[in-house]
PDB file of N, CA and C in Angstrom:
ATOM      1  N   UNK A   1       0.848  -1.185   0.000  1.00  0.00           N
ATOM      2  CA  UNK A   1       0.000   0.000   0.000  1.00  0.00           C
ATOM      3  C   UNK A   1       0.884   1.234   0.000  1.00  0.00           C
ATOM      4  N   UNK A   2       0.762   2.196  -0.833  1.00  0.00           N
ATOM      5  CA  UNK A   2       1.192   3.442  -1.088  1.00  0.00           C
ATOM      6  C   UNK A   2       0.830   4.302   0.276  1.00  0.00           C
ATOM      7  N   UNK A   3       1.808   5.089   0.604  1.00  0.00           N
ATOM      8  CA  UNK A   3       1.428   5.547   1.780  1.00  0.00           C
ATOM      9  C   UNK A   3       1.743   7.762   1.507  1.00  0.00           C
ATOM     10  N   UNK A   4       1.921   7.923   0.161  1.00  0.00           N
ATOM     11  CA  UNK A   4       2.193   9.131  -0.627  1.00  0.00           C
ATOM     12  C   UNK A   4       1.205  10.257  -0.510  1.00  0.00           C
ATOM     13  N   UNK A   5       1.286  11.023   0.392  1.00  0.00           N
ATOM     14  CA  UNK A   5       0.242  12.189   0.282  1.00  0.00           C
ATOM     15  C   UNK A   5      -0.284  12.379  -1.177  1.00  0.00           C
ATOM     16  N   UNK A   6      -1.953  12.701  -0.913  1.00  0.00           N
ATOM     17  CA  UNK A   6      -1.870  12.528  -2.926  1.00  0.00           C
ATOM     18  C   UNK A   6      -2.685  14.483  -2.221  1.00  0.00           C
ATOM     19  N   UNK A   7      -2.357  15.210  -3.364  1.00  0.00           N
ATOM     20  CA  UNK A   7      -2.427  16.841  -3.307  1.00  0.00           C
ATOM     21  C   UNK A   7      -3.644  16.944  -3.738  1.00  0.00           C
ATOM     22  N   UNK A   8      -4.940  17.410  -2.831  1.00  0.00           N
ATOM     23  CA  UNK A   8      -6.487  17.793  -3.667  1.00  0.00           C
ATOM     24  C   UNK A   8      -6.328  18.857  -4.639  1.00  0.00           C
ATOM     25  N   UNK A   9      -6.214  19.230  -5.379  1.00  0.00           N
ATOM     26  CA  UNK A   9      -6.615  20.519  -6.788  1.00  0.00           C
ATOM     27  C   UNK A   9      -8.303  21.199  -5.933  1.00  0.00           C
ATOM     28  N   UNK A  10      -8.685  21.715  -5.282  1.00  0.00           N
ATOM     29  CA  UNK A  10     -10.318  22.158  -5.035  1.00  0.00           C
ATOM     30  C   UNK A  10     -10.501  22.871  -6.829  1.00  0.00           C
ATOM     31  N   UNK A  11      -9.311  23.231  -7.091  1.00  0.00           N
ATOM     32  CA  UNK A  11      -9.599  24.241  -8.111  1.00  0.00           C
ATOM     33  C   UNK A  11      -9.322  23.605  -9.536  1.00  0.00           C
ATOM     34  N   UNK A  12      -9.955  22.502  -9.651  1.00  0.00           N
ATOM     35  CA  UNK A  12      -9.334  22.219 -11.248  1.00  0.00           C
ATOM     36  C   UNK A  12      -9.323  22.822 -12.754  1.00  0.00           C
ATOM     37  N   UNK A  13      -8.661  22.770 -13.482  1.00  0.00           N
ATOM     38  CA  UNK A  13      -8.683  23.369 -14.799  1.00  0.00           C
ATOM     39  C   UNK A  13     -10.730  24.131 -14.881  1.00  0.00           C
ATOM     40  N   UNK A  14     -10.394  25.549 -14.412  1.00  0.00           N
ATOM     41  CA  UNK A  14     -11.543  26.397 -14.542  1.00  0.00           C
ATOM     42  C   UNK A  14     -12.193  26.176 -15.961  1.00  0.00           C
ATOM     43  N   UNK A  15     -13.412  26.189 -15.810  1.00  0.00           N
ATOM     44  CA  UNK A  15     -13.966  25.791 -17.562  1.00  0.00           C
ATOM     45  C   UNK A  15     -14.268  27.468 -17.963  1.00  0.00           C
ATOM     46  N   UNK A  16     -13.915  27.451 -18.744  1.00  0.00           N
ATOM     47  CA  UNK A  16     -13.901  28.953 -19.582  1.00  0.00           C
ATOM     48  C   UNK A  16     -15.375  29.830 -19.379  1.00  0.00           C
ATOM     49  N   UNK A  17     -14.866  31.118 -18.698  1.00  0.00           N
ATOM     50  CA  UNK A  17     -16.209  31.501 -18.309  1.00  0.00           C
ATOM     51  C   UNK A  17     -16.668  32.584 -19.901  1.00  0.00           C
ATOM     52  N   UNK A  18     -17.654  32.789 -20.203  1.00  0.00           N
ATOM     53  CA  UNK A  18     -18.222  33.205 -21.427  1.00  0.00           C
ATOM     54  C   UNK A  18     -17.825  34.411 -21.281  1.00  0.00           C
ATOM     55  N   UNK A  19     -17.256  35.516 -22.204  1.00  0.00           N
ATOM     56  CA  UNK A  19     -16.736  36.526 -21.872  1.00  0.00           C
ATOM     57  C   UNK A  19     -17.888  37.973 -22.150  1.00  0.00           C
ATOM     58  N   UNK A  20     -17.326  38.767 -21.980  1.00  0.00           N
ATOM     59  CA  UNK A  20     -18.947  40.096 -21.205  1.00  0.00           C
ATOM     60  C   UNK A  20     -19.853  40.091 -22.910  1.00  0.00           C
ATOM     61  N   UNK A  21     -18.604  39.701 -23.713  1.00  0.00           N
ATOM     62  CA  UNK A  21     -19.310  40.083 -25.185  1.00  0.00           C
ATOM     63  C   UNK A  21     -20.215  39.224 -25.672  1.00  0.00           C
ATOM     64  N   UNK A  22     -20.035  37.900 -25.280  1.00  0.00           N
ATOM     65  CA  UNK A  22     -20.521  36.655 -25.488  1.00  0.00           C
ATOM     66  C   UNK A  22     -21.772  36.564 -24.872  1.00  0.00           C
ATOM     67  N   UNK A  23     -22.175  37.016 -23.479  1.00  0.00           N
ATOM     68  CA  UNK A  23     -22.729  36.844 -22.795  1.00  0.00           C
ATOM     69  C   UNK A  23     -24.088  38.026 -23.254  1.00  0.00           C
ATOM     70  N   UNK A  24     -23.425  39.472 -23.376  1.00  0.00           N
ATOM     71  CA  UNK A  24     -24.326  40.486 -23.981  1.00  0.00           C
ATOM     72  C   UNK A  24     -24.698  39.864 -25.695  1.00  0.00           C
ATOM     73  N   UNK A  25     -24.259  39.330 -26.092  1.00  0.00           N
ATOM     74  CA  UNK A  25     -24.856  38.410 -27.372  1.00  0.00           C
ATOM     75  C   UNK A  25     -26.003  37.555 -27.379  1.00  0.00           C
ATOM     76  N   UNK A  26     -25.653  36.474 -26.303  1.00  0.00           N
ATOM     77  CA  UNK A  26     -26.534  35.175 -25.947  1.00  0.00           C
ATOM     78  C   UNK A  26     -27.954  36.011 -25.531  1.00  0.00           C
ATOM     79  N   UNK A  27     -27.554  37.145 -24.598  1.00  0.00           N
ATOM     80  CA  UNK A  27     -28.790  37.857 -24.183  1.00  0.00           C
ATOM     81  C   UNK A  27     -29.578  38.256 -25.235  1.00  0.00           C
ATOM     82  N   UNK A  28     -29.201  39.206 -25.448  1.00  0.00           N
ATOM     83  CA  UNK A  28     -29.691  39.649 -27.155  1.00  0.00           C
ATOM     84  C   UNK A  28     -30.455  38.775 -27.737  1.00  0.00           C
ATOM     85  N   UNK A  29     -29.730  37.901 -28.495  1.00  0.00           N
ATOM     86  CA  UNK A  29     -30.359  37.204 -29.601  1.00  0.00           C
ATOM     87  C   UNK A  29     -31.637  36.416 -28.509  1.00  0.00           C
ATOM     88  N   UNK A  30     -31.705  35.968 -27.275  1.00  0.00           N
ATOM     89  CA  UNK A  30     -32.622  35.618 -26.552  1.00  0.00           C
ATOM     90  C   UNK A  30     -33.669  36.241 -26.876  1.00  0.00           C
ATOM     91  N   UNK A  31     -33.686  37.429 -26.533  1.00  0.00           N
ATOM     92  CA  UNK A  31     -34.497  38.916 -26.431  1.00  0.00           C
ATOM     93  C   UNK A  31     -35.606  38.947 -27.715  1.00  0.00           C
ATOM     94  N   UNK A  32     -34.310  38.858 -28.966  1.00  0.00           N
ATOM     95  CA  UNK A  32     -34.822  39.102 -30.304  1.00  0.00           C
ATOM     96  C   UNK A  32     -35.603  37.480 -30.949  1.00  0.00           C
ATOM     97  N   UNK A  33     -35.257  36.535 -29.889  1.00  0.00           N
ATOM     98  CA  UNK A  33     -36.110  35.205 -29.893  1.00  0.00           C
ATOM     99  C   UNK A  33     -37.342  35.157 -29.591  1.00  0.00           C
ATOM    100  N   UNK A  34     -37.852  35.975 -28.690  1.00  0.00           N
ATOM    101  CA  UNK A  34     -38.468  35.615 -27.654  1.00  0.00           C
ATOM    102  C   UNK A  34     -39.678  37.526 -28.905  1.00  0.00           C
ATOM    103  N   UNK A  35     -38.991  37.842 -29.694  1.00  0.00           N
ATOM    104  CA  UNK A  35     -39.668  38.772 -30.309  1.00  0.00           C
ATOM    105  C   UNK A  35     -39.751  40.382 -28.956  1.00  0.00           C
ATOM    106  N   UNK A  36     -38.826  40.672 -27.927  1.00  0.00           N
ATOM    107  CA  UNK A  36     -38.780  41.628 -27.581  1.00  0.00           C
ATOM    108  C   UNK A  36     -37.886  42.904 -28.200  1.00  0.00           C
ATOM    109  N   UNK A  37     -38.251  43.810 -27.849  1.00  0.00           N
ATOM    110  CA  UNK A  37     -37.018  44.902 -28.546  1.00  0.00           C
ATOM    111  C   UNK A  37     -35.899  44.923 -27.703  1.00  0.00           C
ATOM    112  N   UNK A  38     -34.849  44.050 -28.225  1.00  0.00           N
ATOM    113  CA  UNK A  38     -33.307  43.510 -27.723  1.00  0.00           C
ATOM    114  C   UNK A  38     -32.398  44.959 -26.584  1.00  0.00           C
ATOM    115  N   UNK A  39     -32.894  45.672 -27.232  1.00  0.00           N
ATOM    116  CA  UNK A  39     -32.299  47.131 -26.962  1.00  0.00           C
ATOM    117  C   UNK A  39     -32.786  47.817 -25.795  1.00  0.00           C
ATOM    118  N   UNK A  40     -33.810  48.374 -25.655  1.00  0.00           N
ATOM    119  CA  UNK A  40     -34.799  48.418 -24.804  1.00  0.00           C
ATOM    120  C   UNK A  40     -35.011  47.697 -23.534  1.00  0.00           C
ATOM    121  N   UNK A  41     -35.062  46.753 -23.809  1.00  0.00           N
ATOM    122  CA  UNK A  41     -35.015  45.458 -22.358  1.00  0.00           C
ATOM    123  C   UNK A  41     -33.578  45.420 -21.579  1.00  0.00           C
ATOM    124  N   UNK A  42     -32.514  45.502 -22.423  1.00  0.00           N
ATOM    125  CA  UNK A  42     -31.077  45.580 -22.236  1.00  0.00           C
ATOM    126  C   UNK A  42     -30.908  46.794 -20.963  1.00  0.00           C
ATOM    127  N   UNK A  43     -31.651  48.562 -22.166  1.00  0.00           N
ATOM    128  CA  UNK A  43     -31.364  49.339 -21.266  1.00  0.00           C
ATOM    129  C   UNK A  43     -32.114  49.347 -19.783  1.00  0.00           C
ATOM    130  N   UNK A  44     -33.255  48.880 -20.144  1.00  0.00           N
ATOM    131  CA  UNK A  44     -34.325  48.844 -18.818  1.00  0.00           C
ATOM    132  C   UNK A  44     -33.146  48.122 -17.699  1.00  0.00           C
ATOM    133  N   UNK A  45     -32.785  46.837 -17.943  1.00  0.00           N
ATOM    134  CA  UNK A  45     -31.881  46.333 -16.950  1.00  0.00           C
ATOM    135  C   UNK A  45     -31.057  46.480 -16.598  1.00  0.00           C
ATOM    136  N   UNK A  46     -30.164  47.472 -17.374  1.00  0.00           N
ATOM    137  CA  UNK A  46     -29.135  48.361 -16.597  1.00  0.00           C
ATOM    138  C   UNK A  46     -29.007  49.448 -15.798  1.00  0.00           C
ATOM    139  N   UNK A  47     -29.806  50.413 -16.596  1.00  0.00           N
ATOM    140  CA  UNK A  47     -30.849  51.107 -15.421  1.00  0.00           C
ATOM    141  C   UNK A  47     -31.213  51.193 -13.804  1.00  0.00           C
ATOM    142  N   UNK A  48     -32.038  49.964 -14.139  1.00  0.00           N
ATOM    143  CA  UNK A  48     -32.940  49.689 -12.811  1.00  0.00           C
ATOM    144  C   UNK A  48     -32.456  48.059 -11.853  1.00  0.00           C
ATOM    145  N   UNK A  49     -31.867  47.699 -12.768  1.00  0.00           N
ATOM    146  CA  UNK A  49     -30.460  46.488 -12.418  1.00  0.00           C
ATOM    147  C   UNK A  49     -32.306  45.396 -11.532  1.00  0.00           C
ATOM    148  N   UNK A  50     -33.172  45.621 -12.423  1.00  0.00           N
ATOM    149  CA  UNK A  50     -34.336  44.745 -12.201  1.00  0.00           C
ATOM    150  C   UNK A  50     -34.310  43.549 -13.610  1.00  0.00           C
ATOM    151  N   UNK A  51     -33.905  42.343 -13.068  1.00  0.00           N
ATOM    152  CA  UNK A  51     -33.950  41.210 -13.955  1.00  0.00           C
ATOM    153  C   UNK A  51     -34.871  40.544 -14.525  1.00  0.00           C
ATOM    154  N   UNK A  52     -36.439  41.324 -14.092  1.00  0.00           N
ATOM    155  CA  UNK A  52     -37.086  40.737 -15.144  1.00  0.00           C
ATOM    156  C   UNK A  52     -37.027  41.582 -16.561  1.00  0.00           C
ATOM    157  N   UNK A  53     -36.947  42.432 -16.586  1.00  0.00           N
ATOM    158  CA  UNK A  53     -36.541  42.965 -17.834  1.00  0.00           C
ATOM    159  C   UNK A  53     -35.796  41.772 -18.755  1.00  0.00           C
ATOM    160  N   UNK A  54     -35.246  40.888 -18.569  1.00  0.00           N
ATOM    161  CA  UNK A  54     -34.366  40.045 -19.398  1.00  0.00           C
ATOM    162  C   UNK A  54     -34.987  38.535 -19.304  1.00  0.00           C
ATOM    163  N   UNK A  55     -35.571  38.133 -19.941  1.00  0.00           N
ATOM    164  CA  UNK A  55     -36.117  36.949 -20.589  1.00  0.00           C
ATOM    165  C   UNK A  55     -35.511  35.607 -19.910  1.00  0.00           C
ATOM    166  N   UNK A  56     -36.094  34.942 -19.424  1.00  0.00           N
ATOM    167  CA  UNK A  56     -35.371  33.160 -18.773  1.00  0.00           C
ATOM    168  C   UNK A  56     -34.816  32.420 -19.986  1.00  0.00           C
ATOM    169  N   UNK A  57     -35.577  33.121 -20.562  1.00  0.00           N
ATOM    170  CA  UNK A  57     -35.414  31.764 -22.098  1.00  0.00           C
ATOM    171  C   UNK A  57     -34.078  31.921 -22.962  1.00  0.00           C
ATOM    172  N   UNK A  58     -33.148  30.538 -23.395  1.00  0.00           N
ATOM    173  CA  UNK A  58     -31.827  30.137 -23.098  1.00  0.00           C
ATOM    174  C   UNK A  58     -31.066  30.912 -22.434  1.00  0.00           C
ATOM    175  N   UNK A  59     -31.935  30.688 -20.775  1.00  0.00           N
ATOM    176  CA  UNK A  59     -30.702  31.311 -19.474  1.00  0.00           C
ATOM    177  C   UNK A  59     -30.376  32.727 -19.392  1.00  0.00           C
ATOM    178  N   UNK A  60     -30.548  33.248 -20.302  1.00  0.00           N
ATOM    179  CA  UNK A  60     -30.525  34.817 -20.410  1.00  0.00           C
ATOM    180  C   UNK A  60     -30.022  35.218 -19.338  1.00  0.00           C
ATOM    181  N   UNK A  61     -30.947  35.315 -18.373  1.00  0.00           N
ATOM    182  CA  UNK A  61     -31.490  36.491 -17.265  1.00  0.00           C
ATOM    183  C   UNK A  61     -30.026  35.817 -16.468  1.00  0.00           C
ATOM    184  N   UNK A  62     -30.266  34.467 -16.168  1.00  0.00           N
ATOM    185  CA  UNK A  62     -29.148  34.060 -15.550  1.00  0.00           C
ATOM    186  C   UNK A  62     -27.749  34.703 -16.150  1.00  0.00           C
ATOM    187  N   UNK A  63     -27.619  34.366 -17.115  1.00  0.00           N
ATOM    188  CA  UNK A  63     -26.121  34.803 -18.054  1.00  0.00           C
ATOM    189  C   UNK A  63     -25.928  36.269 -17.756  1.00  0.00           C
ATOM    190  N   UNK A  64     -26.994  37.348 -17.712  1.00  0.00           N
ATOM    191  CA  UNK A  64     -26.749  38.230 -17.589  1.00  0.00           C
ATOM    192  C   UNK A  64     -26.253  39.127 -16.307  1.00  0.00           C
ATOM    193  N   UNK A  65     -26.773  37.713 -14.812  1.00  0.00           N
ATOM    194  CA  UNK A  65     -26.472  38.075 -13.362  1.00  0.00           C
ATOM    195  C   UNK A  65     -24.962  38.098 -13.374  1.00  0.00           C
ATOM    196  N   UNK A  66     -24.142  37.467 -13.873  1.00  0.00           N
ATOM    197  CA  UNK A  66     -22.807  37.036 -13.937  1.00  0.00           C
ATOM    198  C   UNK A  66     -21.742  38.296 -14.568  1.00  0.00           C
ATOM    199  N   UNK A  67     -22.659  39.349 -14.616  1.00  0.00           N
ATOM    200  CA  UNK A  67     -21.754  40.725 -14.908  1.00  0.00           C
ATOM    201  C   UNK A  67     -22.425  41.554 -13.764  1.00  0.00           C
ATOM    202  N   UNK A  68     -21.489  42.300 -13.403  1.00  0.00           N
ATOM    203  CA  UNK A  68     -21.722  43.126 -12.367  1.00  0.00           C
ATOM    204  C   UNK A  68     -22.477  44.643 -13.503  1.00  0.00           C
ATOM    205  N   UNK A  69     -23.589  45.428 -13.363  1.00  0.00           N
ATOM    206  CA  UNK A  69     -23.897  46.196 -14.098  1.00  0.00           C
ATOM    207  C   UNK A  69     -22.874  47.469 -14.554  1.00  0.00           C
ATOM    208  N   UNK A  70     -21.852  47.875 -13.154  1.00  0.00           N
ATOM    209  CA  UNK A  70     -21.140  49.281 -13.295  1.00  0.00           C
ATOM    210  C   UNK A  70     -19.932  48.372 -14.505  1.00  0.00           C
ATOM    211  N   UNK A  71     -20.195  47.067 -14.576  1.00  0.00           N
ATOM    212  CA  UNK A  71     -18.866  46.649 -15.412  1.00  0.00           C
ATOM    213  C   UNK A  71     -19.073  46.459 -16.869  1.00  0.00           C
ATOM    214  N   UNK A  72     -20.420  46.037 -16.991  1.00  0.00           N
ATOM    215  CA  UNK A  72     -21.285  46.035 -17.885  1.00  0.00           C
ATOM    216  C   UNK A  72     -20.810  47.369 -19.221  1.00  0.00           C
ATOM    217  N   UNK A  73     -21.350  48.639 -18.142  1.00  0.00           N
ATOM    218  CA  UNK A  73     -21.672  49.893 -18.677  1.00  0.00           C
ATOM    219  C   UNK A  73     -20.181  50.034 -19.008  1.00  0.00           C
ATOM    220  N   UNK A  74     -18.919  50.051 -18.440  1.00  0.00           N
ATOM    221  CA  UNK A  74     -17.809  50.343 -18.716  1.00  0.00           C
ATOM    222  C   UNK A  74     -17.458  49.654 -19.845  1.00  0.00           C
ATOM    223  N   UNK A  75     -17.602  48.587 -19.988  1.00  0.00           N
ATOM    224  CA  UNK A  75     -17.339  47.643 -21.241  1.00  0.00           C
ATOM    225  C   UNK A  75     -18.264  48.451 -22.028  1.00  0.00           C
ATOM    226  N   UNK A  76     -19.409  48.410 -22.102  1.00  0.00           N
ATOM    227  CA  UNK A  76     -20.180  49.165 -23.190  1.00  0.00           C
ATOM    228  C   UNK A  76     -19.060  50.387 -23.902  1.00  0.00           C
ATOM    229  N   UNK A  77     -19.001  51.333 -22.451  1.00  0.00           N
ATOM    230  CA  UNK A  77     -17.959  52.394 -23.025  1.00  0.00           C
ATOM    231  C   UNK A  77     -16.334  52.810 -23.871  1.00  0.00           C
ATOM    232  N   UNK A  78     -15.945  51.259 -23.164  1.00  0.00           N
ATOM    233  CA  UNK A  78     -15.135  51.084 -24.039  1.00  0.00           C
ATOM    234  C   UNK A  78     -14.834  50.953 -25.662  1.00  0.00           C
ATOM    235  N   UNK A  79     -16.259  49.895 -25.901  1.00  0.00           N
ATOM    236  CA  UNK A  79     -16.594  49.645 -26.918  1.00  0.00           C
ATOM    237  C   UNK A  79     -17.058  50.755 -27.762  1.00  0.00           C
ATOM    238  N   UNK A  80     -17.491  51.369 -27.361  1.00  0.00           N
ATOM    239  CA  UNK A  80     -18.324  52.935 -28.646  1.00  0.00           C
ATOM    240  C   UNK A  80     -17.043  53.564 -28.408  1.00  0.00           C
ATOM    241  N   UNK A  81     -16.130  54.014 -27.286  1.00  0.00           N
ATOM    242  CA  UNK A  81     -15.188  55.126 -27.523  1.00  0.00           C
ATOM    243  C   UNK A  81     -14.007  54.733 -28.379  1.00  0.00           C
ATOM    244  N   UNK A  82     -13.998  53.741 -28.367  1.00  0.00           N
ATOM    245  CA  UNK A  82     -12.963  52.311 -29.246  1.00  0.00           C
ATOM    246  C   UNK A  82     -13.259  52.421 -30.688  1.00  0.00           C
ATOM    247  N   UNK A  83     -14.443  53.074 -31.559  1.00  0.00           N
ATOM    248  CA  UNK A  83     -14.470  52.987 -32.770  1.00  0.00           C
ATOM    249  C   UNK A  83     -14.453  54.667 -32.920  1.00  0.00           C
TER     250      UNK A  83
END
């Protein structure tokens, strides 16, 4: 019998978390699934950081908890001052 400390990992190879662009995409096209105005619902929930504004349907609302909103808006800003 092996008597070799074996080392736990708690943290194994992290699975790739969807990145802010990916995630404001998946939402979207949800939005524009589901026949809401993609845009509109977006701003309502940044706004008022109230999640029903954003649709359950493929996970959306969830996908969209996983950004903090002030980080959200900064990424937004990046993006328009960037072109």
């Amino acid at each position: 019998m092996e008597k070799n400390t074996i080392l736990f990992d708690g943290n194994p190879e992290k699975s790739e978390q969807p990145t802010t662009n990916e995630i404001l995409r998946a939402v979207y096209d949800a939005l524009e699934e589901k026949g809401y105005n993609s845009i509109d619902q977006m701003v309502g929930y940044i706004l008022s950081g109230d999640p029903s504004y954003i649709t359950s349907h493929n996970n959306a609302r969830n996908l969209i908890r996983h950004i903090e909103r002030d980080d959200l808006v900064e990424e937004l800003l990046r993006s328009f001052l960037a072109k």
